[in-house]
Protein backbone atom coordinates (compact mmCIF):
# COMPACT_ATOMS: atom_id res chain seq x y z
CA UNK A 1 -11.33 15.29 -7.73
CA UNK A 2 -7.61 15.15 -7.03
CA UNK A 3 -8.83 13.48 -3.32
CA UNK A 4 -11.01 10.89 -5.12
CA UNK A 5 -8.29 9.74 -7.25
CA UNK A 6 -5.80 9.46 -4.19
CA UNK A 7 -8.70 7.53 -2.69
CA UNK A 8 -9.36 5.18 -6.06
CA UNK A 9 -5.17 4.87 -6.16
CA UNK A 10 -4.42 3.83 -3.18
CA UNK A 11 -7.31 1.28 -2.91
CA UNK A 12 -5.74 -0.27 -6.00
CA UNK A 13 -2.42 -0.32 -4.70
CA UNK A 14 -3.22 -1.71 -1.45
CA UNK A 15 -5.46 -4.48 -3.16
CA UNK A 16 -2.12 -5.34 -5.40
CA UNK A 17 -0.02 -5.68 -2.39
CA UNK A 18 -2.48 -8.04 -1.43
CA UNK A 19 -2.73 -10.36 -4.54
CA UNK A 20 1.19 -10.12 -4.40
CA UNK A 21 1.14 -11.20 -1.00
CA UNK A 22 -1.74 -13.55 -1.14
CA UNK A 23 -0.86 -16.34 -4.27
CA UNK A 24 -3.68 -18.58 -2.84
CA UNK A 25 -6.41 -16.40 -4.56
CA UNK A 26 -8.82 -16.08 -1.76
CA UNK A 27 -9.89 -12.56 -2.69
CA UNK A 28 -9.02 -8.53 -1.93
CA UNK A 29 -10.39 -7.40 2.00
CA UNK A 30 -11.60 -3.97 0.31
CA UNK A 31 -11.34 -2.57 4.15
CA UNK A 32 -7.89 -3.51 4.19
CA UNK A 33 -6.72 -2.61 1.03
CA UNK A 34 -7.98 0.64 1.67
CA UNK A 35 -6.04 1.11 4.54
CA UNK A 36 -2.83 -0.40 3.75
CA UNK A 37 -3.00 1.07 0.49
CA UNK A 38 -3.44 4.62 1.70
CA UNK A 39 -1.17 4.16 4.58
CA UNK A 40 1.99 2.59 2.20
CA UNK A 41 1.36 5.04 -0.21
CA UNK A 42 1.60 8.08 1.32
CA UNK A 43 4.71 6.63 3.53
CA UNK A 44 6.68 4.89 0.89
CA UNK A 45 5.77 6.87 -1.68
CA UNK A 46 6.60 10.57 0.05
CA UNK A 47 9.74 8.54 1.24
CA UNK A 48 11.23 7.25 -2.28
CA UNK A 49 10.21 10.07 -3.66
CA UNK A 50 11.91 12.76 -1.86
CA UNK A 51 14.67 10.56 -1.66
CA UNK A 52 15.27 10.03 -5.11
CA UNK A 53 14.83 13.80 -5.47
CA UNK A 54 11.72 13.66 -7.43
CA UNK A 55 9.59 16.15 -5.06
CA UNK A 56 5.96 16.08 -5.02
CA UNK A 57 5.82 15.11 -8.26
CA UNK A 58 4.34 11.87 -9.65
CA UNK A 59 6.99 9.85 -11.12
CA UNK A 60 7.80 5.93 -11.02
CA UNK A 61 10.18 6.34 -8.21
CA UNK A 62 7.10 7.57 -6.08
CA UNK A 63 4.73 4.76 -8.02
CA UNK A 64 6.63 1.97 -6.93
CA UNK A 65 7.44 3.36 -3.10
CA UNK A 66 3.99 3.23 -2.95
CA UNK A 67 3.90 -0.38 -3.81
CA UNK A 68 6.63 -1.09 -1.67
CA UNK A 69 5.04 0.70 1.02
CA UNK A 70 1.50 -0.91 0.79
CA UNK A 71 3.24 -4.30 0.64
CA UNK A 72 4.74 -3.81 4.04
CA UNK A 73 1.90 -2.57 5.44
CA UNK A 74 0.53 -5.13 4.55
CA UNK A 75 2.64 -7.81 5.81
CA UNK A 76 2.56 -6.62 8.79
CA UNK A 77 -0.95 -6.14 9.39
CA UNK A 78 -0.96 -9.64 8.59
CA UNK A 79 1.39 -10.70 11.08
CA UNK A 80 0.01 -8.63 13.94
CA UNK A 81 -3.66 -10.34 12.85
CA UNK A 82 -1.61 -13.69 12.74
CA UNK A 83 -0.19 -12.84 16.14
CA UNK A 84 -3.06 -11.70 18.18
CA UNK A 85 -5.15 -15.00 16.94
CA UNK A 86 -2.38 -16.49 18.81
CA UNK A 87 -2.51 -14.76 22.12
């Protein structure tokens, strides 16, 4: 259950980062949310937790390093996309 709700979290933060990132409204790539969210969630939230000396525990610091993290993951998946269109 525990796994699920990891799953159903990160989804949702990586679909935020998106609507933060995207202010044109063209929608949530599911596939990438899923990934980005996972990704900056387990990096920037481990990260901001530990740092702020929280542990493994759930608290905001670890909420909003998640955020963080999902947001840069998704800017630069973004950018690489961006780039290789270029190439």
């Amino acid at each position: 259950m525990l796994i699920l709700a990891i799953i159903l979290f990160g989804m949702l933060v990586g679909a935020a980062a998106q609507l933060i990132l995207h202010r044109s409204g063209k929608g949530v790539d599911w596939a990438k949310a899923f990934v980005s969210g996972l990704a900056g969630s387990f990096v920037g939230g481990l990260l901001s937790s530990l740092i702020a000396g929280d542990g493994l525990e759930l608290r905001p610091s670890g909420l909003i390093g998640s955020l963080v993290g999902a947001l840069i993951v998704t800017a630069a998946w973004e950018w690489w996309q961006r780039r290789a269109k270029k190439a």
